[in-house]
C-alpha atoms as a PDB file:
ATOM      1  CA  UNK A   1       2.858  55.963 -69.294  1.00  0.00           C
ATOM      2  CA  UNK A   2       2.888  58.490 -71.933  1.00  0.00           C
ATOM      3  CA  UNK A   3       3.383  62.556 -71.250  1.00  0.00           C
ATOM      4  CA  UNK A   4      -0.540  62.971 -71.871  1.00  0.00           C
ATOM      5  CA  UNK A   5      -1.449  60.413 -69.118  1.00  0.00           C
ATOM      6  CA  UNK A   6       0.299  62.080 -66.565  1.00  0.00           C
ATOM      7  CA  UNK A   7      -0.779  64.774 -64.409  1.00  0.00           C
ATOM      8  CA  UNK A   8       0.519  68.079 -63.102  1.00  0.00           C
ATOM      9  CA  UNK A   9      -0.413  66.777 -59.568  1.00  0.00           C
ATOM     10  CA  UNK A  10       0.893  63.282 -58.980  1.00  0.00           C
ATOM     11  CA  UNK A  11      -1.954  61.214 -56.790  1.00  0.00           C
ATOM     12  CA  UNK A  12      -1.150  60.890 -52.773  1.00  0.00           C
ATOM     13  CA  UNK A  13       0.372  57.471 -51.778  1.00  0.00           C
ATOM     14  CA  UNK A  14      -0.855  56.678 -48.116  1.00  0.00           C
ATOM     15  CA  UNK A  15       0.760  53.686 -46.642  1.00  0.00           C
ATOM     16  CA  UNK A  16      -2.020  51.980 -44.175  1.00  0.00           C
ATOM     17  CA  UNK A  17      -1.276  50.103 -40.965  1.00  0.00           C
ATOM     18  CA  UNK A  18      -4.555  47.744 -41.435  1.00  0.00           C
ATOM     19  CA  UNK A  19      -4.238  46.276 -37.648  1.00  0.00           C
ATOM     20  CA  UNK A  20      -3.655  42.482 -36.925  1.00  0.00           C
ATOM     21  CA  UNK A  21      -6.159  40.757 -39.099  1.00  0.00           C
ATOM     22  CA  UNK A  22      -9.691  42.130 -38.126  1.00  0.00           C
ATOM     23  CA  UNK A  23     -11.372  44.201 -40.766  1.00  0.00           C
ATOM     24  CA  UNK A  24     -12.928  46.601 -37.401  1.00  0.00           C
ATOM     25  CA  UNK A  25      -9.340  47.128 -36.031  1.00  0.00           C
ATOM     26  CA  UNK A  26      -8.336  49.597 -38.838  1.00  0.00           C
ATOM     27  CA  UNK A  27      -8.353  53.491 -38.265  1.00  0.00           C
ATOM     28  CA  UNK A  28     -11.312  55.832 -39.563  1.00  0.00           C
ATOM     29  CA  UNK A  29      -8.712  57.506 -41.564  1.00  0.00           C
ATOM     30  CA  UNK A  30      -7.346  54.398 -43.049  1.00  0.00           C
ATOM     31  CA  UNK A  31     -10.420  52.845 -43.704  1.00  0.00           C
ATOM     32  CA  UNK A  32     -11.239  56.300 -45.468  1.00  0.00           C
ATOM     33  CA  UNK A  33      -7.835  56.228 -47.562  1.00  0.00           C
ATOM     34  CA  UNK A  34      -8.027  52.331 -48.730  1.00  0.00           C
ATOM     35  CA  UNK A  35     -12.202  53.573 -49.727  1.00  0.00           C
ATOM     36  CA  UNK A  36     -10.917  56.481 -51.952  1.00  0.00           C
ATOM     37  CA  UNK A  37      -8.303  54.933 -53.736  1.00  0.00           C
ATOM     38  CA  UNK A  38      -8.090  53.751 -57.145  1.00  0.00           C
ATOM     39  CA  UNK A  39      -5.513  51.221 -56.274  1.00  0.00           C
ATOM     40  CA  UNK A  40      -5.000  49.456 -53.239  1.00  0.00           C
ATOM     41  CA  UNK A  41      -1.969  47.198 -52.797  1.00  0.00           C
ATOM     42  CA  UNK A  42      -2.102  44.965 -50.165  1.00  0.00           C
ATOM     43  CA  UNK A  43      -0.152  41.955 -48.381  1.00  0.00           C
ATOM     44  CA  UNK A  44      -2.432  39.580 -48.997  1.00  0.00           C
ATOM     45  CA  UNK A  45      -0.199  36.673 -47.344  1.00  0.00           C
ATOM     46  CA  UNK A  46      -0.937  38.487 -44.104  1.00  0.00           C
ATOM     47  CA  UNK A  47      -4.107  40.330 -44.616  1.00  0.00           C
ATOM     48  CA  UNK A  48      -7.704  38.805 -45.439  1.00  0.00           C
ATOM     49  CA  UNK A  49      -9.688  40.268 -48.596  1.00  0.00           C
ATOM     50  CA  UNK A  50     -12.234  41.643 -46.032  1.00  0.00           C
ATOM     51  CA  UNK A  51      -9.932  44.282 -44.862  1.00  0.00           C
ATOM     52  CA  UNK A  52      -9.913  46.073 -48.212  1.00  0.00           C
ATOM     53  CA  UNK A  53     -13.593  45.198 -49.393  1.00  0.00           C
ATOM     54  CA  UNK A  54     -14.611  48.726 -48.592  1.00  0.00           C
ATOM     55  CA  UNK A  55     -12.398  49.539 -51.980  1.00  0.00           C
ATOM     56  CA  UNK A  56     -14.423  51.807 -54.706  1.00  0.00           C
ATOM     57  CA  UNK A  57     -16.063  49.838 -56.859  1.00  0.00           C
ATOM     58  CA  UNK A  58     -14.085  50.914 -59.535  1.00  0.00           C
ATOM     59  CA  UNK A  59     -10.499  50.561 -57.990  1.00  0.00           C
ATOM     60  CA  UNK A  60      -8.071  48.251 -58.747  1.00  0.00           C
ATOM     61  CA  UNK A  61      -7.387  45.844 -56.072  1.00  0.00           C
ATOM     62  CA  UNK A  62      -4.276  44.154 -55.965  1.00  0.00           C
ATOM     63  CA  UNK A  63      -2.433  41.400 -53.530  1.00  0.00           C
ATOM     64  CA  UNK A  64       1.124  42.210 -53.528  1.00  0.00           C
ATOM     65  CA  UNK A  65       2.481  38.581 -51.859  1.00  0.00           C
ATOM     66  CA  UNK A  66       3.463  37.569 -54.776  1.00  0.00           C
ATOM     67  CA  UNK A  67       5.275  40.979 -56.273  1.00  0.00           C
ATOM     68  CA  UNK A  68       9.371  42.126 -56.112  1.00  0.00           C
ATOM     69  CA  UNK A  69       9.762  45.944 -54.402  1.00  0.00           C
ATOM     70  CA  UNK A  70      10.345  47.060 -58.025  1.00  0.00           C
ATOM     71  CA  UNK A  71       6.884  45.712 -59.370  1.00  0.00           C
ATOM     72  CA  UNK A  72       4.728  46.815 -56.791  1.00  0.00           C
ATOM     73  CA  UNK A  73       6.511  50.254 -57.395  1.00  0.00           C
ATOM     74  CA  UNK A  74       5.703  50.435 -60.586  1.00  0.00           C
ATOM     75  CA  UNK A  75       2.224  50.130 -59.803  1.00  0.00           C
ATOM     76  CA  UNK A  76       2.072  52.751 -57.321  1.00  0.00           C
ATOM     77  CA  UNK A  77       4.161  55.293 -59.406  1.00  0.00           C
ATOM     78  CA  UNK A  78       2.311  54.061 -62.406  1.00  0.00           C
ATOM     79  CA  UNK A  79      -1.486  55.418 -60.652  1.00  0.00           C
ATOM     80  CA  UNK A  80      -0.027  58.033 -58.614  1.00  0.00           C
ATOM     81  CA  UNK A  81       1.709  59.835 -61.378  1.00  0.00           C
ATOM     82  CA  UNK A  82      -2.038  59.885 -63.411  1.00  0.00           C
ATOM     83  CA  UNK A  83      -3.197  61.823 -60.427  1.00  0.00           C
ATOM     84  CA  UNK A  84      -4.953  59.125 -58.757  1.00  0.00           C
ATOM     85  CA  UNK A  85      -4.389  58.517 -55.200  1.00  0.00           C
ATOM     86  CA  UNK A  86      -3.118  54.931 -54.060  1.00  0.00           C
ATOM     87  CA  UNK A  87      -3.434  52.775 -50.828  1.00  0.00           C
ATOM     88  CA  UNK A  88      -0.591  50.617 -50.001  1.00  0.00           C
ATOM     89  CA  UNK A  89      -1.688  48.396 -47.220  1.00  0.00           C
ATOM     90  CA  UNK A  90       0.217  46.496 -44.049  1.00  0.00           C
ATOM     91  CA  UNK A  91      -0.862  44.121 -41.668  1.00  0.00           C
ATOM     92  CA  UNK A  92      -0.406  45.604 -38.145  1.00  0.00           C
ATOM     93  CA  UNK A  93       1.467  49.251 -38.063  1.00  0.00           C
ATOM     94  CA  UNK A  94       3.772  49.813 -41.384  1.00  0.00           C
ATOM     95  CA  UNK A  95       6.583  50.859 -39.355  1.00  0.00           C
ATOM     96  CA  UNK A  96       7.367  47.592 -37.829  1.00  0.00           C
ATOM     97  CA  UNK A  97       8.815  44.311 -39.685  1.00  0.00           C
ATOM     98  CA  UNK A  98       7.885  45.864 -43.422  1.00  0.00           C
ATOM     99  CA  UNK A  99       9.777  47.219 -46.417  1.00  0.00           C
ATOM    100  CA  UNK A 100       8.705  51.055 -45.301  1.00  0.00           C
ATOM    101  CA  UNK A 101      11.682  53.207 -46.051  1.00  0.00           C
ATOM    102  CA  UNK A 102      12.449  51.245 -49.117  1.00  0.00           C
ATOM    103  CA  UNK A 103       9.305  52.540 -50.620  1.00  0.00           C
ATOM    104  CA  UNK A 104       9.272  55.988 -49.400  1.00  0.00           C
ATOM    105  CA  UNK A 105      12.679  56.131 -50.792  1.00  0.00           C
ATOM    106  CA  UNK A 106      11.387  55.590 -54.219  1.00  0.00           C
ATOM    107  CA  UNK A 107       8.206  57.560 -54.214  1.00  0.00           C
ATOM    108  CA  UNK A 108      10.314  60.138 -52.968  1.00  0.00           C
ATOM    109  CA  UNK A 109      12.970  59.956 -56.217  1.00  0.00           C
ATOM    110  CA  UNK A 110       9.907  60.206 -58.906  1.00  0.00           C
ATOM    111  CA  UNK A 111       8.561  63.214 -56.568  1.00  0.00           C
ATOM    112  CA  UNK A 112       5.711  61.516 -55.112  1.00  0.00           C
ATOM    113  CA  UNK A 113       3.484  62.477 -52.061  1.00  0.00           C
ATOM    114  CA  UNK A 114       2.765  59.756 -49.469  1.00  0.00           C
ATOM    115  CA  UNK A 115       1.932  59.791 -45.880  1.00  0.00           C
ATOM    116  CA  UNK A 116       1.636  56.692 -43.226  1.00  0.00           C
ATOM    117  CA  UNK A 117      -1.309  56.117 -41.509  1.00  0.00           C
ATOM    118  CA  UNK A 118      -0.217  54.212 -38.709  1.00  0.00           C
ATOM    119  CA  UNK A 119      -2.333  51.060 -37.541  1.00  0.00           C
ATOM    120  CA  UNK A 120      -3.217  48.331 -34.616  1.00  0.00           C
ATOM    121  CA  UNK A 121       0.299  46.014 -33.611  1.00  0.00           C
ATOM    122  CA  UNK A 122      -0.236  42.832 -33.546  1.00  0.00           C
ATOM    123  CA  UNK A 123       0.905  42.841 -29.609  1.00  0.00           C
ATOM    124  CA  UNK A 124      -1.569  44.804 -28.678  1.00  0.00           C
ATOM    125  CA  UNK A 125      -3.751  43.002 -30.071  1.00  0.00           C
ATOM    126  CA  UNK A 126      -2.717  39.846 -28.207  1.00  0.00           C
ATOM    127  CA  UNK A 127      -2.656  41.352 -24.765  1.00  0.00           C
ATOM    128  CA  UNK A 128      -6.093  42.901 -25.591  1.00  0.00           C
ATOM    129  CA  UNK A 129      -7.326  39.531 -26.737  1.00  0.00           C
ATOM    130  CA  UNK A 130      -5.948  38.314 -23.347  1.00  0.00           C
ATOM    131  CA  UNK A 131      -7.473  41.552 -21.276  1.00  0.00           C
ATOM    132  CA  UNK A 132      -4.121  41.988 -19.494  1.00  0.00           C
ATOM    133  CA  UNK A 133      -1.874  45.528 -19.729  1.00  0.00           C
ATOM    134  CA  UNK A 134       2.037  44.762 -21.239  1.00  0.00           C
ATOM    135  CA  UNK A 135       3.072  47.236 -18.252  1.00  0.00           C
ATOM    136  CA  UNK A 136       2.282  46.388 -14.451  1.00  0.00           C
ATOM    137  CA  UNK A 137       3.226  49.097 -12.019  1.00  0.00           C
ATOM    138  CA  UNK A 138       6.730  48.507  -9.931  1.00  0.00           C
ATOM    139  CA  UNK A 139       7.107  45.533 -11.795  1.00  0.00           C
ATOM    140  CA  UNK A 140       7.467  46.295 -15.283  1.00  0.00           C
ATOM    141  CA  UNK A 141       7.388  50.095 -17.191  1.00  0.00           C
ATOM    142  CA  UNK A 142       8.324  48.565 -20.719  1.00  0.00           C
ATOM    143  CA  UNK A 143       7.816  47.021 -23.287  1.00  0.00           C
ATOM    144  CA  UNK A 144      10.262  45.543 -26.285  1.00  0.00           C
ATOM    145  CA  UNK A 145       9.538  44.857 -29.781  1.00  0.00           C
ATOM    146  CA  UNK A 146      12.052  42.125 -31.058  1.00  0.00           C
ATOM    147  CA  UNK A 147      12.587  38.975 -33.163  1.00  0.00           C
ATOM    148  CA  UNK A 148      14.619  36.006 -33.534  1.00  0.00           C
ATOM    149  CA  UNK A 149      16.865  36.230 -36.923  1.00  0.00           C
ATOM    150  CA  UNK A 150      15.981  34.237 -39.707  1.00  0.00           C
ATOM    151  CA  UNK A 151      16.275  35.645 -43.193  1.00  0.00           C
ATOM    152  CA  UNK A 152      17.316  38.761 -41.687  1.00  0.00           C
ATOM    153  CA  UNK A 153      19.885  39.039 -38.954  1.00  0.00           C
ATOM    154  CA  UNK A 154      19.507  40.369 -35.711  1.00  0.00           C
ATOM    155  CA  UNK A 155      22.444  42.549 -34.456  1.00  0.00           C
ATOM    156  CA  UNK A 156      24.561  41.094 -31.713  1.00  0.00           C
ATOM    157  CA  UNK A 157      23.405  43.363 -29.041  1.00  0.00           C
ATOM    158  CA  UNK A 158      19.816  42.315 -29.180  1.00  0.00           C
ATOM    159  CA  UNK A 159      20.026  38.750 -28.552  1.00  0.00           C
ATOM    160  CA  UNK A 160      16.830  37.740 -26.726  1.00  0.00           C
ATOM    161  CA  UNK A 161      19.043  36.755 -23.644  1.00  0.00           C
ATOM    162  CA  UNK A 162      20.433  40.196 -23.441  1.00  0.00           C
ATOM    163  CA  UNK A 163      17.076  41.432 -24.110  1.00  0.00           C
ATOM    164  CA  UNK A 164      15.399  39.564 -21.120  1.00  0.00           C
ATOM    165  CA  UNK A 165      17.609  40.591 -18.899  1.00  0.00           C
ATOM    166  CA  UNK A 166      16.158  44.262 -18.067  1.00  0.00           C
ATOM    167  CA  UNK A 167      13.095  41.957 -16.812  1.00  0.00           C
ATOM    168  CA  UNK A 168      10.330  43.871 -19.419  1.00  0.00           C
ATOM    169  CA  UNK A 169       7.990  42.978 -21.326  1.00  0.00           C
ATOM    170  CA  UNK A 170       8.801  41.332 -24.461  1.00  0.00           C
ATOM    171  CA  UNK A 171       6.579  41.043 -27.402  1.00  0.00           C
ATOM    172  CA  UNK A 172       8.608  38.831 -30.014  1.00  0.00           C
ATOM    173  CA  UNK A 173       7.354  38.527 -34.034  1.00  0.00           C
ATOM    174  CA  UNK A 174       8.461  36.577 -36.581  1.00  0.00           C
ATOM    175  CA  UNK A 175       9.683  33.450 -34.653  1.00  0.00           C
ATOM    176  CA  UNK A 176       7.554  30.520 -34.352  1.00  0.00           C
ATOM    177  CA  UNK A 177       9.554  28.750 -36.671  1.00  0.00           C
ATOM    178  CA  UNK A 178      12.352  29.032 -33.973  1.00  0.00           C
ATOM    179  CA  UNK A 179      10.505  27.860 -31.199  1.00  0.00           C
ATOM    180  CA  UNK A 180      13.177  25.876 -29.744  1.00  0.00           C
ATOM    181  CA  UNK A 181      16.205  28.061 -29.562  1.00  0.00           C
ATOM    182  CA  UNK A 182      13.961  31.166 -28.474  1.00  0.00           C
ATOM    183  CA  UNK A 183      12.925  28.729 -25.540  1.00  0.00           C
ATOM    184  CA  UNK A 184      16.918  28.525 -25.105  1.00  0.00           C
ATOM    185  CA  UNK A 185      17.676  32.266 -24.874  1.00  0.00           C
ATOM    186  CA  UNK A 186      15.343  33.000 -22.885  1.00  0.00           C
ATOM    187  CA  UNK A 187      15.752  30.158 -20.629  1.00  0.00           C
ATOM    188  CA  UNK A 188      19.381  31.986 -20.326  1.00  0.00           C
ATOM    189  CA  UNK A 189      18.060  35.112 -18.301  1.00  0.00           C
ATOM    190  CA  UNK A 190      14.838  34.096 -17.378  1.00  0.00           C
ATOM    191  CA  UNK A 191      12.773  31.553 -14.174  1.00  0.00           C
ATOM    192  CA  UNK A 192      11.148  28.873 -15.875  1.00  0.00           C
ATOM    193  CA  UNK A 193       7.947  29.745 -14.904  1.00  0.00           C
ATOM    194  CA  UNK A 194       7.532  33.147 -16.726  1.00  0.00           C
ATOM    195  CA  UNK A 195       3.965  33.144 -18.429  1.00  0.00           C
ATOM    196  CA  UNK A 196       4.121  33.621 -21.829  1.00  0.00           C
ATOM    197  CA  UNK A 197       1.385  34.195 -23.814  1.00  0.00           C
ATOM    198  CA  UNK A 198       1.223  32.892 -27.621  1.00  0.00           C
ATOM    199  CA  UNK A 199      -1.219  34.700 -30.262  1.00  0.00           C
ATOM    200  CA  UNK A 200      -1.975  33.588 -33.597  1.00  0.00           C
ATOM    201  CA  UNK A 201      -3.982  35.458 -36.005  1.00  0.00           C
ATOM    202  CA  UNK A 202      -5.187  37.686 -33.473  1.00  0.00           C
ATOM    203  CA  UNK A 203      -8.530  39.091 -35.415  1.00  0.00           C
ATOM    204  CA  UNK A 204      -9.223  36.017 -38.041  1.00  0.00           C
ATOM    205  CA  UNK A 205     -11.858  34.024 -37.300  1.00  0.00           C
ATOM    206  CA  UNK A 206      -9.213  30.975 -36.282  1.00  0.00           C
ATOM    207  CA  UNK A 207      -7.697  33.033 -34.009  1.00  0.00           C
ATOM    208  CA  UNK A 208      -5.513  31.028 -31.203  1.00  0.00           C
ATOM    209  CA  UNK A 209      -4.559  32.287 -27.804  1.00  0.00           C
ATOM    210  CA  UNK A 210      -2.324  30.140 -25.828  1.00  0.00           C
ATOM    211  CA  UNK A 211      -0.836  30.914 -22.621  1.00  0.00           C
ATOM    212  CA  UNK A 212       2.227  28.401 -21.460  1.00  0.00           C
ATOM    213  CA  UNK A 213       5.654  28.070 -18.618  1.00  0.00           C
ATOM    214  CA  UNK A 214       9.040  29.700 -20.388  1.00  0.00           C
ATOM    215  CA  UNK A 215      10.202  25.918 -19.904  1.00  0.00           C
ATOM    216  CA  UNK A 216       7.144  24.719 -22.419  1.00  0.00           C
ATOM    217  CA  UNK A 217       7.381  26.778 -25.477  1.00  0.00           C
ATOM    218  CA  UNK A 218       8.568  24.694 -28.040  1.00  0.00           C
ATOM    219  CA  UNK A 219       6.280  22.027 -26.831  1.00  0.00           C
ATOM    220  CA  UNK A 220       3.248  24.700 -27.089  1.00  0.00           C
ATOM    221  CA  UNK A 221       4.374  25.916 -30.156  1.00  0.00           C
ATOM    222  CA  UNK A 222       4.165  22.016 -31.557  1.00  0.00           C
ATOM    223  CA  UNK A 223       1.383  21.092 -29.919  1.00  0.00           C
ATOM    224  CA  UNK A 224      -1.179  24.214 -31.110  1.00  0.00           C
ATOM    225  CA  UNK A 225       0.427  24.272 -34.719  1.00  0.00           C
ATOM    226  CA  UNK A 226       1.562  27.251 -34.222  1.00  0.00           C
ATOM    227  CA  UNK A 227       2.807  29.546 -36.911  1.00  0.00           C
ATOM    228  CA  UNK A 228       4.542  32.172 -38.556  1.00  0.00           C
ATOM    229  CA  UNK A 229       2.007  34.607 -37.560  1.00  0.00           C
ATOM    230  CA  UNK A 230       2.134  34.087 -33.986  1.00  0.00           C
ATOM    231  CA  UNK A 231       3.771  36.565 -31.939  1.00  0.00           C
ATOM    232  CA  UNK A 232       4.586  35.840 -28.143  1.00  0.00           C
ATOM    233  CA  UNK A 233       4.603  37.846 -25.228  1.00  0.00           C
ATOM    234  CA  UNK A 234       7.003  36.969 -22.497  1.00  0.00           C
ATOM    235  CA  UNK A 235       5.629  38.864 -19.305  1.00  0.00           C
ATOM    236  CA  UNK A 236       7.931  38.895 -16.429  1.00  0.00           C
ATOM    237  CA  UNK A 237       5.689  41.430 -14.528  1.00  0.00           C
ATOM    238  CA  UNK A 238       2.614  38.439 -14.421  1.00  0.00           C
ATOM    239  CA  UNK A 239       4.948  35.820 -12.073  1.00  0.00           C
ATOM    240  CA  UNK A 240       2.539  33.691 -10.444  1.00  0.00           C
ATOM    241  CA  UNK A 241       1.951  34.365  -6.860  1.00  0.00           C
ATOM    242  CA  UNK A 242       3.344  37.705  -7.091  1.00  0.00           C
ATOM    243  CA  UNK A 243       1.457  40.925  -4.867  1.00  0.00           C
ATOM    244  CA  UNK A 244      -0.077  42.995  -7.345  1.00  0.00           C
ATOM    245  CA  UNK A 245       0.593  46.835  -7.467  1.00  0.00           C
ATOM    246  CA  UNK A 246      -1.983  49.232  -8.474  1.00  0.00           C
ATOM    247  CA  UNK A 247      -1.540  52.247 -10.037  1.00  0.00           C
ATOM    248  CA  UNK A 248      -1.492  55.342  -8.399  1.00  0.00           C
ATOM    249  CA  UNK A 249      -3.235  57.563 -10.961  1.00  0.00           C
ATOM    250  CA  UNK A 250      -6.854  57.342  -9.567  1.00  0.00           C
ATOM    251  CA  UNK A 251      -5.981  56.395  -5.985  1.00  0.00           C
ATOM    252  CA  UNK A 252      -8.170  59.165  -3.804  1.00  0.00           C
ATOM    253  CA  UNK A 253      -4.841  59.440  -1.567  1.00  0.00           C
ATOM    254  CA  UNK A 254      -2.921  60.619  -4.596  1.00  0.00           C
ATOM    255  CA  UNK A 255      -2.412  64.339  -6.005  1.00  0.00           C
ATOM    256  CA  UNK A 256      -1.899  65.565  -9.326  1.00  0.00           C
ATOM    257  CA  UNK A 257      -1.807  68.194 -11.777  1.00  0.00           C
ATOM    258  CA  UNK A 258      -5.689  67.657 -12.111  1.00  0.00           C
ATOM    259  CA  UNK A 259      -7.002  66.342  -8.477  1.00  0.00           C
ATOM    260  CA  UNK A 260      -6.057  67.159  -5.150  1.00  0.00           C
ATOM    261  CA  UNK A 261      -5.504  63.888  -2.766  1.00  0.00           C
ATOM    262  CA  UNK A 262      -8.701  63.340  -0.738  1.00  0.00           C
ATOM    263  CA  UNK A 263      -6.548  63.717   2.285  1.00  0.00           C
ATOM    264  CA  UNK A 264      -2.708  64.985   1.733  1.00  0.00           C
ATOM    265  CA  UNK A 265      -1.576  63.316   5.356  1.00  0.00           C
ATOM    266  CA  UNK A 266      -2.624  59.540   3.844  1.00  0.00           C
ATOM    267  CA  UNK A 267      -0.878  60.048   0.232  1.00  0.00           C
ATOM    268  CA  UNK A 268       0.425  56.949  -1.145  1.00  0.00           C
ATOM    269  CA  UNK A 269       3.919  55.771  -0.324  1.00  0.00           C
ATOM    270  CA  UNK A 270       6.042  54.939  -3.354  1.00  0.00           C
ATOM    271  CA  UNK A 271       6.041  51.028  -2.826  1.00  0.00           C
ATOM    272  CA  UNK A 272       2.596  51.286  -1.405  1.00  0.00           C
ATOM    273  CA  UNK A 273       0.750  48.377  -2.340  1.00  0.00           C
ATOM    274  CA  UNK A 274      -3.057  48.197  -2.826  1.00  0.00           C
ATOM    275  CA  UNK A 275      -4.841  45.017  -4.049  1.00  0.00           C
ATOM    276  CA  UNK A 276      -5.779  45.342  -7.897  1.00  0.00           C
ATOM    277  CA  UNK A 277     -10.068  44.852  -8.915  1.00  0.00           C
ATOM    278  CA  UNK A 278      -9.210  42.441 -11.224  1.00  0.00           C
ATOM    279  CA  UNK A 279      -5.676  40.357 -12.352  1.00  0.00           C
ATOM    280  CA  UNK A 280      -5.393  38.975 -15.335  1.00  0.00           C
ATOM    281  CA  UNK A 281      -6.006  34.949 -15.089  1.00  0.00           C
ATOM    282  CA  UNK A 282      -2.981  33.387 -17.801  1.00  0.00           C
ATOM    283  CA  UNK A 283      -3.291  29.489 -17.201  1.00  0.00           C
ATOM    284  CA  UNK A 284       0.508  28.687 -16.349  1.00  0.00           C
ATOM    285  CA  UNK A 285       0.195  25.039 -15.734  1.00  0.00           C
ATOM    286  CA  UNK A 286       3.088  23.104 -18.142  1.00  0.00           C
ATOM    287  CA  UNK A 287       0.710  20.640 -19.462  1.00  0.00           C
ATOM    288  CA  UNK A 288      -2.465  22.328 -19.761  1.00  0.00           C
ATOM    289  CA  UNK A 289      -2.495  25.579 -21.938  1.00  0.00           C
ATOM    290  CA  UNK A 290      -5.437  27.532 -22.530  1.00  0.00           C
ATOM    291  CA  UNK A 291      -6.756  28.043 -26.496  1.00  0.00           C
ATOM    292  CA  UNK A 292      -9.775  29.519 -27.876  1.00  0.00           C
ATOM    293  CA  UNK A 293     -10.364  29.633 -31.532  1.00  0.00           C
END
């Protein structure tokens, strides 16, 4: 780029979480961003061309699968510098499993704006796929992000067995491939029964959701074709057979900072348990998982 080309006002980068796969499960703002562009980068290994067809007509839209960190930077410093803004977009949220930092860092050394517009997780998307909630009250208040290593290592302290053990729920990427020794570890800390539900391409139209036993992953896995884009939810808090516990939060027995309880005398006792309107139905039977494509 020559001294002419660039501008006093180098173009805003905005990094765009683009949600799992469908092009409706993308923010207004980061719909807007991707539409205003003049280039949009995108990972088109995990992302289908409909998610950025609502580029300008005149934009420049690129996949960046096939592109080093130093090449797709080039092209973003290249546009932004002529005072054009860019849209660099992720599958799922940009903060989680993606090369984030490494491009802020650089934008940030050639004095480049940029902002992240955060987007859908693939997890969520699962468990909404599946209509069930990744916390269940008394049973299980969190939820952990994780992944088996592979091309990058996973510290020592984050082993899925040590992870299991605080009994949340687990939503693991990046792992299909290891199918069989992610059965192990969590075989190490968990009953054999724990549902798990797999989801693949949540969003595509070849979407798979598969619900399976702890004890029949790697079978599942084998059996569905399962692959790198799956991620699985291990749910601890959805043991079959186990009393559900509603939430207090719109029980007419229970006060709070905006509703007085109906009648103060009958409040709720802390392990109060009322029957739920409606459980989430995982099929948990070994030999007979659910899929719908």
């Amino acid at each position: 780029m020559t001294d002419a080309q660039r501008s006093d006002r180098p173009g805003l980068v905005s990094f765009v979480g683009a949600g799992p796969g469908d092009p409706e499960l993308i923010t207004v703002k980061g719909r807007k961003a991707i539409a205003e562009a003049a280039l949009v980068l995108y990972t088109g290994s995990l992302l289908p061309p409909e998610v950025v067809a609502c580029a300008a007509p005149g934009a420049i839209v690129r996949d960046s699968a096939p592109l080093t960190l130093a090449q797709c930077h080039a092209l973003l410093r290249e546009t932004a510098l002529a005072g054009k803004p860019v849209a660099r977009v992720h599958t799922g949220d940009p903060s989680l499993y993606g090369c984030l930092q490494e491009q802020i860092r650089l934008l940030d050394a050639d004095g480049i704006p940029w902002r992240v517009i955060p987007g859908v997780t693939a997890a969520c998307a699962v468990a909404a796929a599946a209509g069930l909630s990744l916390t269940m009250p008394e049973a299980c208040q969190s939820l952990i992000i994780t992944r088996m290593a592979g091309a990058t290592p996973v510290p020592s302290g984050e082993r899925l067995r040590d992870l299991a053990v605080h009994g949340a729920t687990l939503a693991v990427y990046l792992s299909a491939a290891r199918a069989e020794e992610m059965q192990h570890e969590l075989l190490q800390s968990l009953p054999a029964d724990t549902v798990i539900l797999c989801g693949q391409r949540i969003g595509w139209p070849d979407e798979k959701l598969v619900s399976t036993r702890l004890d029949a992953l790697a079978q599942c896995v084998r059996q569905h074709n399962l692959d790198r884009q799956t991620v699985f939810l291990i749910l601890p808090g959805q043991r079959s057979g186990a009393t559900p516990v509603s939430s207090r939060l719109y029980d007419a027995r229970f006060s709070h900072g905006f509703r007085t309880a109906q009648s103060p005398a009958l409040q709720m006792s802390p392990r109060e348990k009322q029957p739920t309107e409606a459980a989430p139905k995982l099929h948990q039977n070994t030999g007979d998982s659910h899929e719908q494509t």
